[in-house]
N, C-alpha and C. Protein backbone atom coordinates (compact mmCIF):
# COMPACT_ATOMS: atom_id res chain seq x y z
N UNK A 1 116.62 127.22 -107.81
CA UNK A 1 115.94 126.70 -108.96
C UNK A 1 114.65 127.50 -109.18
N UNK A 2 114.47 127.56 -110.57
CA UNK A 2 113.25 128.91 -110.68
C UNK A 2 112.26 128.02 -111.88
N UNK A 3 110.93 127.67 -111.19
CA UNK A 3 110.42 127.44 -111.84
C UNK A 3 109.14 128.46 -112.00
N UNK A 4 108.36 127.98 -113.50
CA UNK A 4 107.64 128.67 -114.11
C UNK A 4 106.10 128.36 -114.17
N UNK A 5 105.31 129.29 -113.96
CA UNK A 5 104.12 128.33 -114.02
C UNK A 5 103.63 128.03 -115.47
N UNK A 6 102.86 127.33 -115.74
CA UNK A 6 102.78 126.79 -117.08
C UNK A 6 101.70 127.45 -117.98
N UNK A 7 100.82 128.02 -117.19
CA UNK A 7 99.75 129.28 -117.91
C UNK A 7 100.03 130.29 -118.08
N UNK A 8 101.16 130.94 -117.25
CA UNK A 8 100.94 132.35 -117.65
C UNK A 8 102.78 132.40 -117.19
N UNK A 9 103.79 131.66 -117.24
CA UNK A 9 104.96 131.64 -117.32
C UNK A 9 105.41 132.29 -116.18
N UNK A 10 104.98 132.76 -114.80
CA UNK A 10 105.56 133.67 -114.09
C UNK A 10 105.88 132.10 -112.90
N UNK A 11 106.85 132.84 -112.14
CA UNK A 11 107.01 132.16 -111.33
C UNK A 11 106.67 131.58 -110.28
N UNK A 12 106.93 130.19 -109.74
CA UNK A 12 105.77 129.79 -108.86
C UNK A 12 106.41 129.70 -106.98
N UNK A 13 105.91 129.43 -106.28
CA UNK A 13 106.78 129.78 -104.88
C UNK A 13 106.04 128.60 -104.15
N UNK A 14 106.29 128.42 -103.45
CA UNK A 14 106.10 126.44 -102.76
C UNK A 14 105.46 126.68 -100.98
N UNK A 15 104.49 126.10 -100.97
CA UNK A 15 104.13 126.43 -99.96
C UNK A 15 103.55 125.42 -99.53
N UNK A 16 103.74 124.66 -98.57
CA UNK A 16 103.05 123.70 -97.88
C UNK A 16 102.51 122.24 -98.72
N UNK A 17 103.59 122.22 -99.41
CA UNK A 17 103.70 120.73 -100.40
C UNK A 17 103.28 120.90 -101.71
N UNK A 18 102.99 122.12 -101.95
CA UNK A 18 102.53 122.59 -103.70
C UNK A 18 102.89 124.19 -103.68
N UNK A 19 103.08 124.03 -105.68
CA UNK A 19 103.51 125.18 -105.93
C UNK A 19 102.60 125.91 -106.21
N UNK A 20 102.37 127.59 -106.39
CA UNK A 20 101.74 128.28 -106.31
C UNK A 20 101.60 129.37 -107.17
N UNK A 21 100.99 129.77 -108.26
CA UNK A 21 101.42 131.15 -109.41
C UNK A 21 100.60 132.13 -108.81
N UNK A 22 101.39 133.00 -107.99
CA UNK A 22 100.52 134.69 -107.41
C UNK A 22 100.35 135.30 -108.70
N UNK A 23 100.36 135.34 -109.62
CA UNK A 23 100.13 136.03 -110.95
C UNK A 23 98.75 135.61 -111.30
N UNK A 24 98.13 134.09 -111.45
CA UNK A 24 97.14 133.59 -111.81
C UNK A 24 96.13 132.67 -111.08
N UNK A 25 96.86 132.58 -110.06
CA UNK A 25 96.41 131.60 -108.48
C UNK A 25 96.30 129.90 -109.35
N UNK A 26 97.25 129.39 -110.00
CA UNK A 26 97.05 128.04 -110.28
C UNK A 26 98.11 127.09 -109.38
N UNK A 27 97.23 126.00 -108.67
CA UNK A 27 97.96 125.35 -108.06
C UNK A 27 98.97 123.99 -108.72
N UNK A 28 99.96 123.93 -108.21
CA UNK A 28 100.58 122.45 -108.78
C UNK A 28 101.27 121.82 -107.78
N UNK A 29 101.10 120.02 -107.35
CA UNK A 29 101.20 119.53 -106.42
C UNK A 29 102.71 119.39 -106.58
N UNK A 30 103.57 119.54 -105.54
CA UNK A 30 104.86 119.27 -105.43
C UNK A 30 105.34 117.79 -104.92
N UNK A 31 106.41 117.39 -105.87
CA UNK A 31 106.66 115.81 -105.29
C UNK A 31 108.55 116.07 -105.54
N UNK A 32 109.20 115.33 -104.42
CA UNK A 32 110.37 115.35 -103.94
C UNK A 32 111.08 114.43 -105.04
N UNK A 33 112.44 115.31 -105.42
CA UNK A 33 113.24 114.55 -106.79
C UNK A 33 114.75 114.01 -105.72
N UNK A 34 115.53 113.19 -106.31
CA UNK A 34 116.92 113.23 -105.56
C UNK A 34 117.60 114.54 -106.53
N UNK A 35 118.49 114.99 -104.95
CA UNK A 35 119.15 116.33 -105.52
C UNK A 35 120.84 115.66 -106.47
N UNK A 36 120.88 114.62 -106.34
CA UNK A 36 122.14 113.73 -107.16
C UNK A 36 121.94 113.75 -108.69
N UNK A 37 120.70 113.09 -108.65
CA UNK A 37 120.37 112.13 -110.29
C UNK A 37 118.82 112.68 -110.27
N UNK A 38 117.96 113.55 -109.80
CA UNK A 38 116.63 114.03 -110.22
C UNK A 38 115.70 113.61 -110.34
N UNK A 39 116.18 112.18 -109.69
CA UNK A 39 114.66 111.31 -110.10
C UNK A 39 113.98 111.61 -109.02
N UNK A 40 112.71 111.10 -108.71
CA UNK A 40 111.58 110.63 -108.11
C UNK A 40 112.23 109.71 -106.95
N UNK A 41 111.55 110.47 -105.41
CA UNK A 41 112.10 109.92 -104.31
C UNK A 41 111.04 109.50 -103.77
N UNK A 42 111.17 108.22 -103.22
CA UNK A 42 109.83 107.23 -101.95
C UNK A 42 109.71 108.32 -100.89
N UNK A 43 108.89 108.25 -100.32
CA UNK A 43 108.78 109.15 -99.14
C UNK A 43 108.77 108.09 -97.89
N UNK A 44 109.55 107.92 -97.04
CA UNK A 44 109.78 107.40 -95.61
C UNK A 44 108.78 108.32 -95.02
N UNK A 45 107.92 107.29 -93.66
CA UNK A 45 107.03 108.34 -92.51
C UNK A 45 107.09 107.52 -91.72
N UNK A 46 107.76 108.35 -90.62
CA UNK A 46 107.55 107.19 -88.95
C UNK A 46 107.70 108.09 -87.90
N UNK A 47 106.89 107.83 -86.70
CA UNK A 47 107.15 108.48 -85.64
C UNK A 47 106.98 110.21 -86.01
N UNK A 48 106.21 110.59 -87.19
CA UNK A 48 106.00 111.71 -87.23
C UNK A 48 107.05 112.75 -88.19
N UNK A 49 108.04 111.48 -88.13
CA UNK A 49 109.46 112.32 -89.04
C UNK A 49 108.69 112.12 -90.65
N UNK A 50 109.47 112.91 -91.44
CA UNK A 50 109.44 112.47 -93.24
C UNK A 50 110.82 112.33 -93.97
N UNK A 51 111.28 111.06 -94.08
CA UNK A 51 112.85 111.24 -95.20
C UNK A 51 112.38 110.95 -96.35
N UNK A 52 113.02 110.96 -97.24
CA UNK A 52 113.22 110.36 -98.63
C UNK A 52 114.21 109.61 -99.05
N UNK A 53 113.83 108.93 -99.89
CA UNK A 53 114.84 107.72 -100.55
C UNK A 53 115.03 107.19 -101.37
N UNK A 54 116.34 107.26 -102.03
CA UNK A 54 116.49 107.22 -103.48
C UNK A 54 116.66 105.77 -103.62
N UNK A 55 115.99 105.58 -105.03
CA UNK A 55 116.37 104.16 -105.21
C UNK A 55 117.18 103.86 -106.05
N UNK A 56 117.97 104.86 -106.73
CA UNK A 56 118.98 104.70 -107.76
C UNK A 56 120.59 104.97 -107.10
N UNK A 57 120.51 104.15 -105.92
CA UNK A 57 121.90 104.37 -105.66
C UNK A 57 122.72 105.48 -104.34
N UNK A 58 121.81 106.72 -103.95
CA UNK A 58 121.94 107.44 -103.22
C UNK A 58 121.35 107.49 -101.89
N UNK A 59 120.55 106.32 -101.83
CA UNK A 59 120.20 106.29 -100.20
C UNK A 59 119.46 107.52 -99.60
N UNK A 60 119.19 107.59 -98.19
CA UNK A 60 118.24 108.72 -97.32
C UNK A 60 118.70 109.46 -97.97
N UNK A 61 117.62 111.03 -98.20
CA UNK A 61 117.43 112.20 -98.86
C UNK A 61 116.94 112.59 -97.33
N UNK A 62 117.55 113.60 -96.47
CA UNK A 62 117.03 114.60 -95.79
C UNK A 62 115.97 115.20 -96.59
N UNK A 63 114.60 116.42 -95.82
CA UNK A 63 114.26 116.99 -96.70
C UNK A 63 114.65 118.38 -96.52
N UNK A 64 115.71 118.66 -96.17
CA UNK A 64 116.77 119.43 -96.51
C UNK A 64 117.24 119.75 -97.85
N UNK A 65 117.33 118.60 -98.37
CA UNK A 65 118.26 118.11 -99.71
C UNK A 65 117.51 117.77 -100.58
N UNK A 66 116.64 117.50 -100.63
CA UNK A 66 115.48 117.28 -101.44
C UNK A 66 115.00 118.11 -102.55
N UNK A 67 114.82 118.07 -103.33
CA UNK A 67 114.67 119.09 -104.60
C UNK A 67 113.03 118.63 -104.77
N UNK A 68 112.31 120.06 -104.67
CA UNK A 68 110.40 119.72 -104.86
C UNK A 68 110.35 120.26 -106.44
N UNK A 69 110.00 119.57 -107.20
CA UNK A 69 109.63 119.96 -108.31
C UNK A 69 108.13 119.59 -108.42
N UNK A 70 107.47 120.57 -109.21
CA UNK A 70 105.96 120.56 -109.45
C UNK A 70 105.79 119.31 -110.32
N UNK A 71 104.34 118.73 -110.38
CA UNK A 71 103.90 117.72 -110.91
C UNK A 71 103.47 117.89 -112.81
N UNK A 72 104.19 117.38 -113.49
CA UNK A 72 104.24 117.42 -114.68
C UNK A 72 105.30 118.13 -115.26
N UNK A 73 106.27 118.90 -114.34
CA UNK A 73 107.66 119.72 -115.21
C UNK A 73 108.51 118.94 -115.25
């Protein structure tokens, strides 16, 4: 999946929970979608682990499987 940054259209690369434009240095916070239906996933935290979890039907999201899309695309 190729996203774009929104100032200067080049592409952005994900690094440590946000996306990143090396073209213009603008940051955008990344939040976890289900890779099924795209929505917006809860974030599970215990014992140090992180899952996700859909509430429309698809249950635990590894974050394997997890699709990070930037905040506002």
């Amino acid at each position: 999946m190729r996203v774009l940054c929104e100032k200067c259209q080049q592409p952005l690369s994900l690094s440590d929970g946000e996306f990143i434009c090396t073209a213009c240095g603008a940051h955008y916070p990344a939040h976890p979608c289900c890779p099924d239906c795209h929505q917006p996933l809860e974030v599970l935290k215990a014992c140090g682990a992180v899952d996700y979890f859909c509430r429309n039907g698809h249950g635990l999201i590894s974050r394997k499987r997890a699709l990070f899309q930037p905040t506002g695309h």
